[in-house]
N, C-alpha and C. Protein backbone atom coordinates (compact mmCIF):
# COMPACT_ATOMS: atom_id res chain seq x y z
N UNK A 1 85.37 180.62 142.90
CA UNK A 1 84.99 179.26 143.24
C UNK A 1 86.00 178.29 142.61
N UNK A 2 86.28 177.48 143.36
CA UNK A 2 87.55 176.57 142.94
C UNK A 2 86.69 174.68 142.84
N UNK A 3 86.67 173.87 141.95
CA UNK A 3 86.40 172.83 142.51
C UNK A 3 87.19 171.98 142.71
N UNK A 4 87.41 171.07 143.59
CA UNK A 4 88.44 170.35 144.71
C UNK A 4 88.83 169.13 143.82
N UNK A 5 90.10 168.49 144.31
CA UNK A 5 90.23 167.55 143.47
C UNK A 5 89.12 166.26 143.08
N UNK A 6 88.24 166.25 144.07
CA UNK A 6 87.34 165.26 144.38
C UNK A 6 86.91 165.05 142.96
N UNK A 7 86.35 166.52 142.62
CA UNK A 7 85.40 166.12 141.23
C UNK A 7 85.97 166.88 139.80
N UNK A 8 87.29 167.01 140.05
CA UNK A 8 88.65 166.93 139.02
C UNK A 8 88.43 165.42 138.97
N UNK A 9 89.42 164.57 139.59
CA UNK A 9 89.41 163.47 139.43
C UNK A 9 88.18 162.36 139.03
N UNK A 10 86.95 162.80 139.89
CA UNK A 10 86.19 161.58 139.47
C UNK A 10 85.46 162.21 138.10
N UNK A 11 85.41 162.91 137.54
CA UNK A 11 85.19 163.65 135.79
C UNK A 11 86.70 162.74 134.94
N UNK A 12 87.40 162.83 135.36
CA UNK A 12 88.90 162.25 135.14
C UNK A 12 88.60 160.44 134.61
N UNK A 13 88.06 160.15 136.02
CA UNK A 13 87.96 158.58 136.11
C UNK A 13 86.48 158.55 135.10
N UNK A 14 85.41 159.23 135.26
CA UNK A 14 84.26 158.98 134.60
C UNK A 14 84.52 159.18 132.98
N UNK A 15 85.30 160.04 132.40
CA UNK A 15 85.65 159.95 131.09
C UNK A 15 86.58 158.70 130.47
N UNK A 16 87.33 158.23 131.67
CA UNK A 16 88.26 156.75 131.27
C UNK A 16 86.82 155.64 130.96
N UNK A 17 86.27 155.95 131.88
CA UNK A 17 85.10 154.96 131.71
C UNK A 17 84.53 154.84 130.59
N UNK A 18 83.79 156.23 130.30
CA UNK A 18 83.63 156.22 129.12
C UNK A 18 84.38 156.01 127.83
N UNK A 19 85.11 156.15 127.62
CA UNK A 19 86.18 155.95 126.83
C UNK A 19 86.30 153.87 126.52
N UNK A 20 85.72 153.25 127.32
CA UNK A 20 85.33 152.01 127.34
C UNK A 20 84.52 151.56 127.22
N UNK A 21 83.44 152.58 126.94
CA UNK A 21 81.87 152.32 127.41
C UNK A 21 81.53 150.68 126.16
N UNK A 22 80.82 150.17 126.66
CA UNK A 22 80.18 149.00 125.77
C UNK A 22 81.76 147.78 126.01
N UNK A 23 82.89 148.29 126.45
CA UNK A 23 83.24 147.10 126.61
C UNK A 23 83.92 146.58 128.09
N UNK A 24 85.21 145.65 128.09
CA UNK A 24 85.32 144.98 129.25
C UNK A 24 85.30 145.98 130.39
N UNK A 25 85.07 145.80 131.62
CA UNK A 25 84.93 147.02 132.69
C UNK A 25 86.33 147.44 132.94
N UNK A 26 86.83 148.33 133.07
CA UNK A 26 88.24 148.90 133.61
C UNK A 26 88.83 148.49 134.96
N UNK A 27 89.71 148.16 135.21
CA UNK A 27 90.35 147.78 136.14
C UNK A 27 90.54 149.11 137.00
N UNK A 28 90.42 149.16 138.23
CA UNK A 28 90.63 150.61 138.96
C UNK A 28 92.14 151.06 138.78
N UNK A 29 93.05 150.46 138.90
CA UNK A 29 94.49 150.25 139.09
C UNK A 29 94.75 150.76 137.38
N UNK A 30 94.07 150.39 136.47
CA UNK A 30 94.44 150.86 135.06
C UNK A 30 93.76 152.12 135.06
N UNK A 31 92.43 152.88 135.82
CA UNK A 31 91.94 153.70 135.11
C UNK A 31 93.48 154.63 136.39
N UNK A 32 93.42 154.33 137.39
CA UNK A 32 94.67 155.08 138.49
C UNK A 32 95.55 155.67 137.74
N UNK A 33 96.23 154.86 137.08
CA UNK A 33 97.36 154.48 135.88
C UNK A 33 97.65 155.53 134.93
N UNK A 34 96.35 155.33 134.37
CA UNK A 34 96.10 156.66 132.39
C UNK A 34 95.85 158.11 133.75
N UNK A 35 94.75 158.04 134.68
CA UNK A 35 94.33 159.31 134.70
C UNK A 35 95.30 159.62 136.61
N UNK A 36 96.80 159.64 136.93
CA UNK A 36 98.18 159.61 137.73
C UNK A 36 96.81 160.18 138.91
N UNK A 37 96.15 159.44 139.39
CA UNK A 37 95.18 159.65 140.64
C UNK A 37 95.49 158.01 141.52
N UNK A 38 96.04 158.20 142.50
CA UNK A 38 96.08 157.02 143.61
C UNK A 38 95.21 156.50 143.63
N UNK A 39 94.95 154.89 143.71
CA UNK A 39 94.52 154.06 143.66
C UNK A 39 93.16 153.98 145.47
N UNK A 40 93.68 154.26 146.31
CA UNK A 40 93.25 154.80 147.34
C UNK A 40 92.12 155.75 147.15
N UNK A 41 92.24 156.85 146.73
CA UNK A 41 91.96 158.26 146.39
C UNK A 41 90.60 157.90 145.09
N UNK A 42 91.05 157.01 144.05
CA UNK A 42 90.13 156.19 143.50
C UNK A 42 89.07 155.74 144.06
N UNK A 43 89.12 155.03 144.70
CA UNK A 43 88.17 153.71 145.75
C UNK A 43 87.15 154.99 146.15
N UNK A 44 87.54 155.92 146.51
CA UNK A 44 87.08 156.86 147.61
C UNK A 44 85.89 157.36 147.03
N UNK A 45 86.13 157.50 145.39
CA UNK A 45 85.48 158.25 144.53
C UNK A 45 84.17 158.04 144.21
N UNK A 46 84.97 156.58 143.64
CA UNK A 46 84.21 155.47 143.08
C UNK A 46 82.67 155.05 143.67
N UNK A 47 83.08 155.24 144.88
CA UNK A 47 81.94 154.81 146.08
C UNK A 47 80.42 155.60 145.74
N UNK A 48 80.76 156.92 145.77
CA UNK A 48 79.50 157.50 146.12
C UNK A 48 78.76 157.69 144.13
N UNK A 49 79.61 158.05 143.61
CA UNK A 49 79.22 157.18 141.73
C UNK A 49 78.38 155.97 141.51
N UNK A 50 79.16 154.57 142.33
CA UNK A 50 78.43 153.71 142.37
C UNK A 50 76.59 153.96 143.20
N UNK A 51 76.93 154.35 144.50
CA UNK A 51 75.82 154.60 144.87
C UNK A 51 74.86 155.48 144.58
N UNK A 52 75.43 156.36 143.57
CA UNK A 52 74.28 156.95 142.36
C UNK A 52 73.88 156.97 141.42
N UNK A 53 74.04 155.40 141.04
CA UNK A 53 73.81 154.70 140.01
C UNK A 53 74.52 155.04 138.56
N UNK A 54 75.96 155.47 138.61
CA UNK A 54 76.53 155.97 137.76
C UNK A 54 77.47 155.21 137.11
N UNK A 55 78.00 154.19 138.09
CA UNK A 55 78.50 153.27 137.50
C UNK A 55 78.27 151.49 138.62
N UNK A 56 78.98 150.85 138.11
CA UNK A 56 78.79 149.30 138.67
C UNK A 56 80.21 148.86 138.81
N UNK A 57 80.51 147.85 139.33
CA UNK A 57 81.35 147.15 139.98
C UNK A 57 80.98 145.85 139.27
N UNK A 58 82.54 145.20 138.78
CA UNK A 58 82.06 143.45 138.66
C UNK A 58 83.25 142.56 138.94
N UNK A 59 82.92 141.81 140.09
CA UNK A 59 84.08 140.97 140.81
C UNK A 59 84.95 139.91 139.83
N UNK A 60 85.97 139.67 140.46
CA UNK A 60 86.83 139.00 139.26
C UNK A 60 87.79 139.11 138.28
N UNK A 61 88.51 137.99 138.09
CA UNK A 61 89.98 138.76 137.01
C UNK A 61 89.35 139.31 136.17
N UNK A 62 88.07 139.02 135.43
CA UNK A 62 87.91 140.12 134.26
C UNK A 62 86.93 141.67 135.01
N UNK A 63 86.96 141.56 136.40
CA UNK A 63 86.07 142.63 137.02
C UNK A 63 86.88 144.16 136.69
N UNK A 64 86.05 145.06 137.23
CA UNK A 64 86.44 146.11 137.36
C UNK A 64 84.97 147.17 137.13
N UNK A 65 85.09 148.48 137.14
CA UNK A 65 84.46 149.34 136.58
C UNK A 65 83.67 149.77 135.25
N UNK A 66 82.23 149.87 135.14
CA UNK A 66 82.13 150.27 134.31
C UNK A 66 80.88 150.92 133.72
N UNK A 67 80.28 152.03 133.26
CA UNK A 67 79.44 152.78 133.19
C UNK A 67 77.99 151.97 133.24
N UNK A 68 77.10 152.60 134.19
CA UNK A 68 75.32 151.83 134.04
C UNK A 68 74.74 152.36 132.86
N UNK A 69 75.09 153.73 132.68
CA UNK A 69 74.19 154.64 131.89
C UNK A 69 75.32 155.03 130.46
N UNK A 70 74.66 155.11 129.44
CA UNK A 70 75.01 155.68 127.88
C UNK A 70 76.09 156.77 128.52
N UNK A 71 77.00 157.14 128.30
CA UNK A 71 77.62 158.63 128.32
C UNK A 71 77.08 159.91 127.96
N UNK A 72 76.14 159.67 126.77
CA UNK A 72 75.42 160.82 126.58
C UNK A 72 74.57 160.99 127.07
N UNK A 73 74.27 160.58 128.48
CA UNK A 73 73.14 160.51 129.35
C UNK A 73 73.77 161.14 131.03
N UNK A 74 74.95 161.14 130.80
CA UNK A 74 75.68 161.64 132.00
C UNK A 74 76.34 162.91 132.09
N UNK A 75 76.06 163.65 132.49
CA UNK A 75 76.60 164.96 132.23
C UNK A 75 77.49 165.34 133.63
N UNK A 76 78.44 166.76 133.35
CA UNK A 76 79.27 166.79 134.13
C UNK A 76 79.02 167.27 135.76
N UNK A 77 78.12 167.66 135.49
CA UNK A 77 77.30 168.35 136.66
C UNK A 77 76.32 166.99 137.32
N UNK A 78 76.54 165.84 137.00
CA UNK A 78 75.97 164.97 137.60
C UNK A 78 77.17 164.32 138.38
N UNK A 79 78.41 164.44 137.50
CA UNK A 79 79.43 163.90 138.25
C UNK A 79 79.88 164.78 139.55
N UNK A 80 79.63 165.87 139.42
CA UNK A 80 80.70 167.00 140.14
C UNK A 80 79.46 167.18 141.57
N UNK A 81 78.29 166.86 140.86
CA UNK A 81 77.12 167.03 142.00
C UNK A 81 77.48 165.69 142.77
N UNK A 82 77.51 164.64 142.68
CA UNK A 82 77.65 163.63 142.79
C UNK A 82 78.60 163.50 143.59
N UNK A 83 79.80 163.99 143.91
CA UNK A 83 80.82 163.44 144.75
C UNK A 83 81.37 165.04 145.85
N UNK A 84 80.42 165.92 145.57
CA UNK A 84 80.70 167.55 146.06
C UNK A 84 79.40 167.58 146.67
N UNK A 85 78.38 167.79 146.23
CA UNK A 85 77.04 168.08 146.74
C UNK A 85 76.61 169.28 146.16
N UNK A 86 76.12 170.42 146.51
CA UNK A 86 76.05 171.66 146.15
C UNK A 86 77.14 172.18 145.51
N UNK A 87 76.67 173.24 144.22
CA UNK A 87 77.65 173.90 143.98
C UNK A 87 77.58 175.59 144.55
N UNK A 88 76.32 175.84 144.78
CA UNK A 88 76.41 177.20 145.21
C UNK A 88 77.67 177.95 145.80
N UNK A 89 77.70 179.03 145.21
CA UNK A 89 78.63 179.68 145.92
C UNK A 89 78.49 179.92 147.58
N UNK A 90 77.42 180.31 147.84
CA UNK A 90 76.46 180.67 149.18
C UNK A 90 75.86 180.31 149.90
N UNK A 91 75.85 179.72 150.94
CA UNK A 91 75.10 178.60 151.55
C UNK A 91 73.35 179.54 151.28
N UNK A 92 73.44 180.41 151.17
CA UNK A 92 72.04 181.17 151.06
C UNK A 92 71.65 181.02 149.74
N UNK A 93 72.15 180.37 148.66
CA UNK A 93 71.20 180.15 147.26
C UNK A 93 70.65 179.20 147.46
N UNK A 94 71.21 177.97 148.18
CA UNK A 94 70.62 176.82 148.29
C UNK A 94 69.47 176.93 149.24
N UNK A 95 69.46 177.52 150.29
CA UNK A 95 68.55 178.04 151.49
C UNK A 95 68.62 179.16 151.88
N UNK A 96 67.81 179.86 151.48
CA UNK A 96 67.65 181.55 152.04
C UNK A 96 67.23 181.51 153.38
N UNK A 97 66.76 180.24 153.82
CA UNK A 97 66.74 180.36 155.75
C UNK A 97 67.97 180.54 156.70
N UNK A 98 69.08 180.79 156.03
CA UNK A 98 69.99 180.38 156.38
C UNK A 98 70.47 181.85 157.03
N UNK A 99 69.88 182.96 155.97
CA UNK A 99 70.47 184.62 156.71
C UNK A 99 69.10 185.26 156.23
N UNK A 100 69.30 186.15 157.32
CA UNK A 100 68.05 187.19 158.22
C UNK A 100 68.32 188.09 156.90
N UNK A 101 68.92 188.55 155.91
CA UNK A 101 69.16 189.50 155.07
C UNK A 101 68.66 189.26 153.84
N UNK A 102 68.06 187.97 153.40
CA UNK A 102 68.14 187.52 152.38
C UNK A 102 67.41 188.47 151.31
N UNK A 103 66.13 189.28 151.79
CA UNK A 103 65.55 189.74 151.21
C UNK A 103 66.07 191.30 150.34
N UNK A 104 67.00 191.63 151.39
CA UNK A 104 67.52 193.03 151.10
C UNK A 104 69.01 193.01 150.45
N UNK A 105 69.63 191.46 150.59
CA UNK A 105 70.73 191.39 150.31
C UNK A 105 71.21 191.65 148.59
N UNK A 106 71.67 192.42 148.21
CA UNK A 106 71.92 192.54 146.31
C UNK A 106 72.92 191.39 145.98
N UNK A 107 73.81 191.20 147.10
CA UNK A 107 74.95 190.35 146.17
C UNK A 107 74.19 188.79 146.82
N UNK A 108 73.28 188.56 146.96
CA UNK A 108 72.97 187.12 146.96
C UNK A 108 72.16 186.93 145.58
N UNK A 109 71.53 188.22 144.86
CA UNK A 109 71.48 187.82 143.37
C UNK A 109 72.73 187.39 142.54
N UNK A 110 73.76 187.89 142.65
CA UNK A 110 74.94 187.33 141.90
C UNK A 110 75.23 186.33 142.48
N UNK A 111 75.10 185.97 143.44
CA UNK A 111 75.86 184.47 143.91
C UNK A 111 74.39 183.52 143.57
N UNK A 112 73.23 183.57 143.08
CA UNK A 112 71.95 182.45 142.41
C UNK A 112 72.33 183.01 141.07
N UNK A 113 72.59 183.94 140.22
CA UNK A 113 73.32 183.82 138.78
C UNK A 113 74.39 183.13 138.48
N UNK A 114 75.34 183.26 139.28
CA UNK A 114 76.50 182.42 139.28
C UNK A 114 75.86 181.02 139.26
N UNK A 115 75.46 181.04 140.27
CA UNK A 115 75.24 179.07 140.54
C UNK A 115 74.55 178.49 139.11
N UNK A 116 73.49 179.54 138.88
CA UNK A 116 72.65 178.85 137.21
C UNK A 116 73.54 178.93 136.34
N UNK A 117 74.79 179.72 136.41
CA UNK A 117 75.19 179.46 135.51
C UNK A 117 76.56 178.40 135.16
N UNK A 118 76.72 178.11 136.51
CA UNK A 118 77.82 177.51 136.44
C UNK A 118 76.54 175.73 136.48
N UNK A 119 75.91 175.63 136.82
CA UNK A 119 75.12 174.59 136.77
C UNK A 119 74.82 174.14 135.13
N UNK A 120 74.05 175.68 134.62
CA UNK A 120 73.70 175.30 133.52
C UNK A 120 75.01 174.59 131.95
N UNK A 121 76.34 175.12 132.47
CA UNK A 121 77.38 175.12 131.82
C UNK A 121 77.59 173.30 132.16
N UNK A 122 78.02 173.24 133.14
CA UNK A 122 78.28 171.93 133.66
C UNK A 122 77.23 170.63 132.97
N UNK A 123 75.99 171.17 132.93
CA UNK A 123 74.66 170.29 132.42
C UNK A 123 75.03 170.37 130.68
N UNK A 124 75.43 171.07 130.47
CA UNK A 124 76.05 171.19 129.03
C UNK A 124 76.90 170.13 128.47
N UNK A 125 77.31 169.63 129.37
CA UNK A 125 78.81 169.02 128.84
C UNK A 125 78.26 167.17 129.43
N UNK A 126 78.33 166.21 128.22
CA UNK A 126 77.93 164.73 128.56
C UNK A 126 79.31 164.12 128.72
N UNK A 127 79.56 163.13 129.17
CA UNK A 127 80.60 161.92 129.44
C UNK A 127 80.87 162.07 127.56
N UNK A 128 79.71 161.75 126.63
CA UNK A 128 80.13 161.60 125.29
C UNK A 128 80.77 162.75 124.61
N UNK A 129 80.60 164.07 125.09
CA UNK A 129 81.17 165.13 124.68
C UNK A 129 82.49 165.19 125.03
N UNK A 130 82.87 164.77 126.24
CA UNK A 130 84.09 165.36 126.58
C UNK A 130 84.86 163.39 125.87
N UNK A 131 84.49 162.77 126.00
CA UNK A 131 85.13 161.83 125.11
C UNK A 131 85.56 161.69 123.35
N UNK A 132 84.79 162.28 122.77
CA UNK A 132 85.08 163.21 121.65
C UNK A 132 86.06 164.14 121.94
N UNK A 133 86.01 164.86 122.79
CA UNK A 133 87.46 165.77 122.72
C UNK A 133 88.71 165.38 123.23
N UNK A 134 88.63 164.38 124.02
CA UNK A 134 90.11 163.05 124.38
C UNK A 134 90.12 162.43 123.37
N UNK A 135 89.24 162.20 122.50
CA UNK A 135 90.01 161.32 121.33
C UNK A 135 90.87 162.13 120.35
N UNK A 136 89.91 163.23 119.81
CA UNK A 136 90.42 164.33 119.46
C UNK A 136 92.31 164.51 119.81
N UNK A 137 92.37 165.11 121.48
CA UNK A 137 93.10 165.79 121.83
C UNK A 137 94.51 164.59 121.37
N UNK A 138 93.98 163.22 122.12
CA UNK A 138 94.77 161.96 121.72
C UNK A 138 95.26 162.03 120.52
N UNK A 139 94.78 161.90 119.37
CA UNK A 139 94.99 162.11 117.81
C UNK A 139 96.45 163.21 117.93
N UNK A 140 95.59 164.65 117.84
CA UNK A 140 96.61 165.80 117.99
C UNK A 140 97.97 165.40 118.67
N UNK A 141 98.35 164.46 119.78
CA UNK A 141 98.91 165.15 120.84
C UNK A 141 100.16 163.83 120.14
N UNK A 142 99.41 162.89 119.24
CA UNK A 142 100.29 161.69 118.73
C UNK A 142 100.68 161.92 117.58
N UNK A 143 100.56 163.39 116.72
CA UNK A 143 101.08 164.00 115.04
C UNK A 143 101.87 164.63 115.71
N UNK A 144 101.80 165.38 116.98
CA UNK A 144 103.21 166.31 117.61
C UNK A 144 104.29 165.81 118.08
N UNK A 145 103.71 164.31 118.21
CA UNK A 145 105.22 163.41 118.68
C UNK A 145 105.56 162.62 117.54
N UNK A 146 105.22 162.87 116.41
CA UNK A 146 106.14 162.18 115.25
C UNK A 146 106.95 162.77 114.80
């Protein structure tokens, strides 16, 4: 299972956010900027986030982006659900109506283990966790360039 740039990037843009959280909203064009994702490709993202109440919009030179909810209230699997939909491997974990086999099938148990677990991993990880480890990594990555 591979996940697409969609929800690479908007985990990308949702950690810039965070990374601001409590102050002025981010400019789209600045978060484009830090996290080398087109400005276009942004907008795109942004959209269906906003419409799941994940983040807000505010018009104006001081407008831009910026989180509704705490970071430690957002987890990654809300983002990745959020702009992907399902993660199942199988269209049959999500709906076993989907194949006449379901009952006899063995490898549709590994493909509903997989999914819990790649769900439960994802639910693991908050906007505040992985911002702790960009500051972190930030720190590290600025003693290797002195």
């Amino acid at each position: 299972m591979r996940l697409s740039t969609k929800a690479r990037y908007a985990a990308r843009a949702m950690v810039e956010l965070a990374l601001n959280y409590n102050g002025d909203p981010v400019k789209l064009k600045d978060i484009a900027h830090n996290q080398d994702i087109s400005i276009k490709y942004l907008e795109q993202l942004m959209t269906p986030l906003r419409v799941s109440g994940f983040v807000r919009t505010q018009k104006g030179s001081r407008g831009g982006y910026s989180l509704i909810r705490p970071p430690e209230q957002i987890t990654l699997y809300d983002i990745v659900h959020c702009v992907e939909g399902s993660l199942a491997p199988a269209d049959c974990v999500d709906n076993p109506a989907v194949c006449k086999r379901v009952e006899k099938c063995v490898t549709r148990n590994i493909w509903v283990k997989l999914h819990q677990v790649i769900v439960k991993e994802l639910q693991s990880e908050t906007l505040a966790n992985l911002v702790e480890e960009q500051r972190k990594k930030t720190i590290n990555d600025s003693r290797t360039a002195i």
